[in-house]
C-alpha atoms as a PDB file:
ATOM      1  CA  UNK A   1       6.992-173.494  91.841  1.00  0.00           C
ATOM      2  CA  UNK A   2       5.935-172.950  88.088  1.00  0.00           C
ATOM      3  CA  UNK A   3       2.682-174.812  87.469  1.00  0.00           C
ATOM      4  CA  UNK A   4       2.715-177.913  85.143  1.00  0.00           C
ATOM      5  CA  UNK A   5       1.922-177.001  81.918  1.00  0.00           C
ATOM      6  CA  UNK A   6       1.105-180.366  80.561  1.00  0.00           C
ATOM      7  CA  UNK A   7      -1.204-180.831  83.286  1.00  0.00           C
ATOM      8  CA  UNK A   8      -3.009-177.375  82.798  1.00  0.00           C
ATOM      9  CA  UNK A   9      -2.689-178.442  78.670  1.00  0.00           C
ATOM     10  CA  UNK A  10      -4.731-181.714  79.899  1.00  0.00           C
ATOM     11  CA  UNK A  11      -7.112-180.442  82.110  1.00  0.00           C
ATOM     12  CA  UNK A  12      -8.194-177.956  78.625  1.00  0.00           C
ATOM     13  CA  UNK A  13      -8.150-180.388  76.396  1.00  0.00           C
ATOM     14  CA  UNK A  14     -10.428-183.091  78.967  1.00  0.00           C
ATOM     15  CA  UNK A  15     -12.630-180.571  79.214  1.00  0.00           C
ATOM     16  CA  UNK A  16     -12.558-179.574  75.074  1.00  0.00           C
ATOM     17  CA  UNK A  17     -13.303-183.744  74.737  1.00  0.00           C
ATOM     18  CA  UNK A  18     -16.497-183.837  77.300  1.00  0.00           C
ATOM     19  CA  UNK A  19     -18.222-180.572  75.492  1.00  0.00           C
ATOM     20  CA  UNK A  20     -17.341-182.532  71.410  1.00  0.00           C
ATOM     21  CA  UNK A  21     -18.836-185.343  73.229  1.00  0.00           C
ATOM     22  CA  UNK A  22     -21.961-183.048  74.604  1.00  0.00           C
ATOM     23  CA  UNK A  23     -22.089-181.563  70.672  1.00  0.00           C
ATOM     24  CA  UNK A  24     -21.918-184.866  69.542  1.00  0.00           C
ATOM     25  CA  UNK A  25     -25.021-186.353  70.952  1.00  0.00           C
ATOM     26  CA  UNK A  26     -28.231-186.000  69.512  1.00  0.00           C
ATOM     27  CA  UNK A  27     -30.290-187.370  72.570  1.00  0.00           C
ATOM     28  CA  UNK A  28     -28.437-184.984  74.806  1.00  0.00           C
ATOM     29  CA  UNK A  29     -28.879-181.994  72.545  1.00  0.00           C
ATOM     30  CA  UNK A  30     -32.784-183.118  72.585  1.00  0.00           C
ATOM     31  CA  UNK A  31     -32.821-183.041  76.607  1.00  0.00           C
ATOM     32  CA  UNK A  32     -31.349-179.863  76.190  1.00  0.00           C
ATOM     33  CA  UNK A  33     -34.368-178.461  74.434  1.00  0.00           C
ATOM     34  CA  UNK A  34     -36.860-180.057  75.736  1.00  0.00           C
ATOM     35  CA  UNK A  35     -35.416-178.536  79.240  1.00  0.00           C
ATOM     36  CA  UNK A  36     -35.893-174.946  77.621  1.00  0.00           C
ATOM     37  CA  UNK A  37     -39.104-176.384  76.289  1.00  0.00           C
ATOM     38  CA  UNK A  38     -40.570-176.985  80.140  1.00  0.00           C
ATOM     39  CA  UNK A  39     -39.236-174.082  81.284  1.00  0.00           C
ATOM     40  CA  UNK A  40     -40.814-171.961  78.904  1.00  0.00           C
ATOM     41  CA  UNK A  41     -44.334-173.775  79.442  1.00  0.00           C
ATOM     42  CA  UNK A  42     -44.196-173.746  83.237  1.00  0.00           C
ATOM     43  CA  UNK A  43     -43.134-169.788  83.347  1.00  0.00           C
ATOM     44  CA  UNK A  44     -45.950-168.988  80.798  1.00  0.00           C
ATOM     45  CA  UNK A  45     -48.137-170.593  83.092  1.00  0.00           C
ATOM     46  CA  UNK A  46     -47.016-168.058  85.707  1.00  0.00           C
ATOM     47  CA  UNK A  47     -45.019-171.554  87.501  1.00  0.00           C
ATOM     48  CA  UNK A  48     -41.021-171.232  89.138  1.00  0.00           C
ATOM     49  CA  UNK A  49     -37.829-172.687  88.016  1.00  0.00           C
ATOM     50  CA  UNK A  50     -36.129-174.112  91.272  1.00  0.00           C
ATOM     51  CA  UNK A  51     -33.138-175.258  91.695  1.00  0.00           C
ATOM     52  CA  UNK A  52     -30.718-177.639  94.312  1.00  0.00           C
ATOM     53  CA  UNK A  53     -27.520-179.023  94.335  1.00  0.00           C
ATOM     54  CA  UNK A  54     -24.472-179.496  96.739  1.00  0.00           C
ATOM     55  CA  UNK A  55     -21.255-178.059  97.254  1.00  0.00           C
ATOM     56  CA  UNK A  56     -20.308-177.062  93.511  1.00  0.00           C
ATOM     57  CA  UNK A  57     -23.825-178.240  91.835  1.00  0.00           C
ATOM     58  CA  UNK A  58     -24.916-175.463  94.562  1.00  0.00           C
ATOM     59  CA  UNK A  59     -23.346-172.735  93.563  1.00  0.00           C
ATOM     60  CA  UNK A  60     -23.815-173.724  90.225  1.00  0.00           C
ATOM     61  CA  UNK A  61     -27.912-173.936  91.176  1.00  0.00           C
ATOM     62  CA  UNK A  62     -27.606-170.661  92.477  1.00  0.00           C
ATOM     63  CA  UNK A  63     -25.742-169.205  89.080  1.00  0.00           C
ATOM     64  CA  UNK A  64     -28.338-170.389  86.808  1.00  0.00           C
ATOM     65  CA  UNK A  65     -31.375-169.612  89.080  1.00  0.00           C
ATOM     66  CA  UNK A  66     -29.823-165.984  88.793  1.00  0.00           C
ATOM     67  CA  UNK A  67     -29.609-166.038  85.241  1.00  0.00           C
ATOM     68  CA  UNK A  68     -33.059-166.522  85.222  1.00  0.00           C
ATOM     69  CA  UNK A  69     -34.224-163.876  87.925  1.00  0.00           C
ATOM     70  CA  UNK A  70     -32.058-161.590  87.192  1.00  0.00           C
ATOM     71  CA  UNK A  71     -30.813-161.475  83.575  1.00  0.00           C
ATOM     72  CA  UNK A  72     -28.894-163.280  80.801  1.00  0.00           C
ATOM     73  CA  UNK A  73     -28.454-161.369  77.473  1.00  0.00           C
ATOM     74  CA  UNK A  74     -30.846-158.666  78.043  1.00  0.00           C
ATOM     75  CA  UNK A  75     -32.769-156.342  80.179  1.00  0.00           C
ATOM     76  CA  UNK A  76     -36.148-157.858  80.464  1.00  0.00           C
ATOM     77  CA  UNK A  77     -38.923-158.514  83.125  1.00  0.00           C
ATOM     78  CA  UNK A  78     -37.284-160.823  86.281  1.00  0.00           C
ATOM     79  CA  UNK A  79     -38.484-164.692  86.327  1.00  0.00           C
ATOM     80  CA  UNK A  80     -39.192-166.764  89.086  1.00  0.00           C
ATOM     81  CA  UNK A  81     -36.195-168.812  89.853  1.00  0.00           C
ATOM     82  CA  UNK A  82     -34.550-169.636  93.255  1.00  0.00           C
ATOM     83  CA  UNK A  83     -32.013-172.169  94.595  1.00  0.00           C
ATOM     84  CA  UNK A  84     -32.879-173.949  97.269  1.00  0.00           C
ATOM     85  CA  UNK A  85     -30.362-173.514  99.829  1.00  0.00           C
ATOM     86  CA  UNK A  86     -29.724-169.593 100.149  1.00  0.00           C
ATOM     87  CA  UNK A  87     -31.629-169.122 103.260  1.00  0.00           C
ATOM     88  CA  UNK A  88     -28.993-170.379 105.441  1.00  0.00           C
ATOM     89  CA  UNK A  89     -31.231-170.407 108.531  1.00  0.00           C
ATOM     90  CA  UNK A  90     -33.819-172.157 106.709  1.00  0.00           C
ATOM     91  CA  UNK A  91     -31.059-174.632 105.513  1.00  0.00           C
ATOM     92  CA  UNK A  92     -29.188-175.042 109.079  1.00  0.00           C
ATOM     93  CA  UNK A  93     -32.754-175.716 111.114  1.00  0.00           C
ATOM     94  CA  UNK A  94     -33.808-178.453 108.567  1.00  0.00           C
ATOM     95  CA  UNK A  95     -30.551-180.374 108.926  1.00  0.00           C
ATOM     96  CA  UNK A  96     -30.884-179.826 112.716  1.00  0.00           C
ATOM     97  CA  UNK A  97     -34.055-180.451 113.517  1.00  0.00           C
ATOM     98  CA  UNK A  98     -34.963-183.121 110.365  1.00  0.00           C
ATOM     99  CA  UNK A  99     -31.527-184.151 109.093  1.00  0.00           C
ATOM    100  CA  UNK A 100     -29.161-183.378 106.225  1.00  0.00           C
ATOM    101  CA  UNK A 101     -30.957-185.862 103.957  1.00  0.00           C
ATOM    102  CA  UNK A 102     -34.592-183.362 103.748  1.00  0.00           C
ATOM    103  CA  UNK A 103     -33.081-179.908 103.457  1.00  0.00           C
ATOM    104  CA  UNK A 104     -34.361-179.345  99.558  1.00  0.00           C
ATOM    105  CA  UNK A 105     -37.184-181.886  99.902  1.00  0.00           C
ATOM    106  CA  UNK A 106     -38.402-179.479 103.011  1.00  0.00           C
ATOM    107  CA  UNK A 107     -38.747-176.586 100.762  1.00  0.00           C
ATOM    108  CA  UNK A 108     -39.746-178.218  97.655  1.00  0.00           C
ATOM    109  CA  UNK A 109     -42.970-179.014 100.021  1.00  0.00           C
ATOM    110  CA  UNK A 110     -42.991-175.640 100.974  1.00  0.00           C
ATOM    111  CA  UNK A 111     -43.132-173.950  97.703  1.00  0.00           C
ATOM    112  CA  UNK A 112     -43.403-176.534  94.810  1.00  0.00           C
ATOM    113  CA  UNK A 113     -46.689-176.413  92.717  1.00  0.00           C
ATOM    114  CA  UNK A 114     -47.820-178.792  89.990  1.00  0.00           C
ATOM    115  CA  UNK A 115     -46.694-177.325  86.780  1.00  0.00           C
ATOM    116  CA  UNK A 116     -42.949-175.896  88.260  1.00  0.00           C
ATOM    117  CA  UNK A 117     -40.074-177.130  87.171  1.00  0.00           C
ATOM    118  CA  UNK A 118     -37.060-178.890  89.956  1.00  0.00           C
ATOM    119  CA  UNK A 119     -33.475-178.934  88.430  1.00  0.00           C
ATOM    120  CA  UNK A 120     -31.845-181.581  90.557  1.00  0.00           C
ATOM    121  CA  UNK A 121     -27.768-181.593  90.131  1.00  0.00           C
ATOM    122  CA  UNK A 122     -25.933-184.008  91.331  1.00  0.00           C
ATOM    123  CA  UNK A 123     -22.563-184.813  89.329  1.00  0.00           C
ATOM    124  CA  UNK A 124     -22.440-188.322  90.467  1.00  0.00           C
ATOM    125  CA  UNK A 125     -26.838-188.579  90.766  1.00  0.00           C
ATOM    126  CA  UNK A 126     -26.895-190.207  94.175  1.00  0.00           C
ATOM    127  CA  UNK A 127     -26.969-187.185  96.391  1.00  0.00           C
ATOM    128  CA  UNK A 128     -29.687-188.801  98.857  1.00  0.00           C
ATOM    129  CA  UNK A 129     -30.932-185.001  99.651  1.00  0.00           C
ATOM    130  CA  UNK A 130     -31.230-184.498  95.782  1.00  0.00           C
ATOM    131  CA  UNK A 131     -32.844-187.227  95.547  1.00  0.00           C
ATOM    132  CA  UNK A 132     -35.648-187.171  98.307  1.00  0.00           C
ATOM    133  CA  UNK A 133     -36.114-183.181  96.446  1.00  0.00           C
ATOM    134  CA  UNK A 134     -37.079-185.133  93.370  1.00  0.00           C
ATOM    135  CA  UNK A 135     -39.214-187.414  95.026  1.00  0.00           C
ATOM    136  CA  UNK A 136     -41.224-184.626  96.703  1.00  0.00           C
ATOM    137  CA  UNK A 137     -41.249-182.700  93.805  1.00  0.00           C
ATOM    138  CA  UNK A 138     -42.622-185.540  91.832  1.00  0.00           C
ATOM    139  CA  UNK A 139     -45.215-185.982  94.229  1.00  0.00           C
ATOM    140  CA  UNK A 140     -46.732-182.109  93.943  1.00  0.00           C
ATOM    141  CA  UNK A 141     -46.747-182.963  90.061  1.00  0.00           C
ATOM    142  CA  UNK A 142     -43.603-180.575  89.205  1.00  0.00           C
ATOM    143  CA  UNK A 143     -41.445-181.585  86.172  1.00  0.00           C
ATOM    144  CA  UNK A 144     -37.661-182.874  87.446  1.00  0.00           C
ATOM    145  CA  UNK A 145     -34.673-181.533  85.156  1.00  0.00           C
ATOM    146  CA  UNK A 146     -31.771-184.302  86.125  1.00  0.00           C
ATOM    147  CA  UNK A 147     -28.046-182.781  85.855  1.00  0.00           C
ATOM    148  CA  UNK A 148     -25.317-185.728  86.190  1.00  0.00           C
ATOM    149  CA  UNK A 149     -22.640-187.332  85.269  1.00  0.00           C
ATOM    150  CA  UNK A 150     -22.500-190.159  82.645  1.00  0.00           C
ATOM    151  CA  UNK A 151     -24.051-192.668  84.022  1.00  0.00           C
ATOM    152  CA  UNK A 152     -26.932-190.607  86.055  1.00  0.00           C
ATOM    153  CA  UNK A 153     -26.953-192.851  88.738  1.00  0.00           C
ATOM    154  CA  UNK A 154     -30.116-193.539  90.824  1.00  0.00           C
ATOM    155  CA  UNK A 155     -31.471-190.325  89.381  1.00  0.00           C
ATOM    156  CA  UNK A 156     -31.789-191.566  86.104  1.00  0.00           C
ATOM    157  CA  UNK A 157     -34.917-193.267  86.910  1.00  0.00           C
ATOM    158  CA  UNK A 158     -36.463-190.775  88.168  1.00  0.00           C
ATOM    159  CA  UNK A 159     -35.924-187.783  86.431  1.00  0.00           C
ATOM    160  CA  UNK A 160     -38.425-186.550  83.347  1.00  0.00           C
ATOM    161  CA  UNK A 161     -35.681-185.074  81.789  1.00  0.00           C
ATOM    162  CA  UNK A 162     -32.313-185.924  82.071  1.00  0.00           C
ATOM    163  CA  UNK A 163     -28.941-183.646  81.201  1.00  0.00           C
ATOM    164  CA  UNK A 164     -26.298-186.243  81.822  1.00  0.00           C
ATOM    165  CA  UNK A 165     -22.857-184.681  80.804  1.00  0.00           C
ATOM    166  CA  UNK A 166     -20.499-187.183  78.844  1.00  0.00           C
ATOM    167  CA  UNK A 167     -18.252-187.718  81.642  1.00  0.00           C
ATOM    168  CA  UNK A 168     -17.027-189.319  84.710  1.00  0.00           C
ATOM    169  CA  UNK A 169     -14.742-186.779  86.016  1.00  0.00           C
ATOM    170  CA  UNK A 170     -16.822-184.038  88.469  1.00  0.00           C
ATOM    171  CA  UNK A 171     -15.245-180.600  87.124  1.00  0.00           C
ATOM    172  CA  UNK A 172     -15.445-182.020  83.751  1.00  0.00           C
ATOM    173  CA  UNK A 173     -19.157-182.261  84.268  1.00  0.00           C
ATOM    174  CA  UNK A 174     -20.092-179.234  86.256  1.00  0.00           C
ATOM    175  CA  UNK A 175     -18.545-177.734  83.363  1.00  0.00           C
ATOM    176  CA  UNK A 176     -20.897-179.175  81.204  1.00  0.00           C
ATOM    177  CA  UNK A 177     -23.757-178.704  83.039  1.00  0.00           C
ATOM    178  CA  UNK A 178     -22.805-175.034  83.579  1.00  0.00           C
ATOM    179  CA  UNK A 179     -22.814-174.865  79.516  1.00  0.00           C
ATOM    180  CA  UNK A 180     -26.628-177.021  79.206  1.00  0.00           C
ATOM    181  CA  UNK A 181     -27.503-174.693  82.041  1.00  0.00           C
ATOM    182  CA  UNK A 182     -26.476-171.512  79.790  1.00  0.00           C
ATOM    183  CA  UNK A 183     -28.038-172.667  76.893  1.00  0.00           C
ATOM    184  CA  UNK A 184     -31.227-173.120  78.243  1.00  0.00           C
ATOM    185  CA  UNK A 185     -31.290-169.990  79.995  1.00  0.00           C
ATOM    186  CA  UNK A 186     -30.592-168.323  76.921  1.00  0.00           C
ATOM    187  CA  UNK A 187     -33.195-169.973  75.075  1.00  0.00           C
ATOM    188  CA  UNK A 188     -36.087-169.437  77.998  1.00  0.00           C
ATOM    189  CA  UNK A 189     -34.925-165.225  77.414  1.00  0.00           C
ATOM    190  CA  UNK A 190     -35.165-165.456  73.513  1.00  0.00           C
ATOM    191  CA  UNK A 191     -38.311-167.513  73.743  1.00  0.00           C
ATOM    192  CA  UNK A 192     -39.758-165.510  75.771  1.00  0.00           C
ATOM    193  CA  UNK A 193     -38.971-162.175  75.730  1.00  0.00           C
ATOM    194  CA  UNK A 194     -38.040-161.542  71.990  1.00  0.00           C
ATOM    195  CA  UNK A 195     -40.513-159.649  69.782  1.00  0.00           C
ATOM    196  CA  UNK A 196     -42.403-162.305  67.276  1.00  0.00           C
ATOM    197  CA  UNK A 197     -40.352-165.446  68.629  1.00  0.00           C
ATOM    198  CA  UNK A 198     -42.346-167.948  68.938  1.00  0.00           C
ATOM    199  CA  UNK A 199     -41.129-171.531  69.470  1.00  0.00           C
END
């Protein structure tokens, strides 16, 4: 069966409309530096970049942590940046032996310091797992990066900065959270890494 072209026309064009709306927002494009912003002071100040998310928003959490650790642009020295969730048995005993709902808030504990930095995704912002992560993290005196939808849901009061794509629809905003996330991996490389820069 030949695929829908309208549909596949639609799907383009929805997501075209969520990043105009993501360009066209001034308090968004502010979050977006002042992300880049804390994650340039925390790995100055020799802190991590850690990331957690579910399903998609995981392997999206694992993406961007790479771009960090590994590389983005250029070859340069390796930052400190992990996902949460990669050590599976890690992962599978905490949802055995504590439940589901403590999995990232377990290792935040573990390995969160005051000055690092928790990126928290959660397209819809009411993942209760993402959400006890941010209170833990919170608690050890890390900064909390927010990625949701819209409306940011409960983790909008609780997040220090918050990268709420201009949607409602979930691939619409993974999408734009996998461009914010881009960006600000970008900018941490330049920022830090590039002869005479600076800011």
């Amino acid at each position: 069966m030949k695929p829908e072209l309208p549909r596949i026309q639609q799907a383009i064009q929805e997501s075209i409309t969520a990043k105009q709306a993501l360009l066209a927002s001034e308090p968004l494009l502010d979050a977006v530096g002042a992300a880049t912003e804390a994650c340039v002071n925390a790995f100055r100040q020799k802190g991590k970049v850690l990331f957690c998310g579910n399903g998609g928003s995981a392997a999206d959490a694992q993406h961007l942590a790479a771009e960090l650790s590994g590389r983005f642009y250029f070859d340069r020295p390796p930052l400190f940046a992990e996902a949460l969730h990669v050590n599976s048995s890690f992962t599978t005993a905490v949802s055995n032996d504590y439940g589901y709902d403590y999995v990232f808030a377990r290792m935040v504990e573990a390995v969160g310091r005051e000055g690092d930095i928790l990126f928290a995704l959660s397209t819809s912002g009411n993942s209760p797992n993402v959400l006890r992560a941010i209170e833990a993290a919170r608690e050890c005196g890390m900064t909390v990066i927010g990625m949701t939808g819209q409306s940011g849901g409960k983790m909008r009061e609780h997040c220090d900065i918050l990268l709420n794509a201009p949607s409602n629809d979930t691939p619409r905003i993974q999408e734009c959270h996998m461009l914010m996330g881009h960006i600000v991996c970008e900018l941490v490389e330049k920022t830090l890494f590039t002869p005479g820069h600076t800011s």
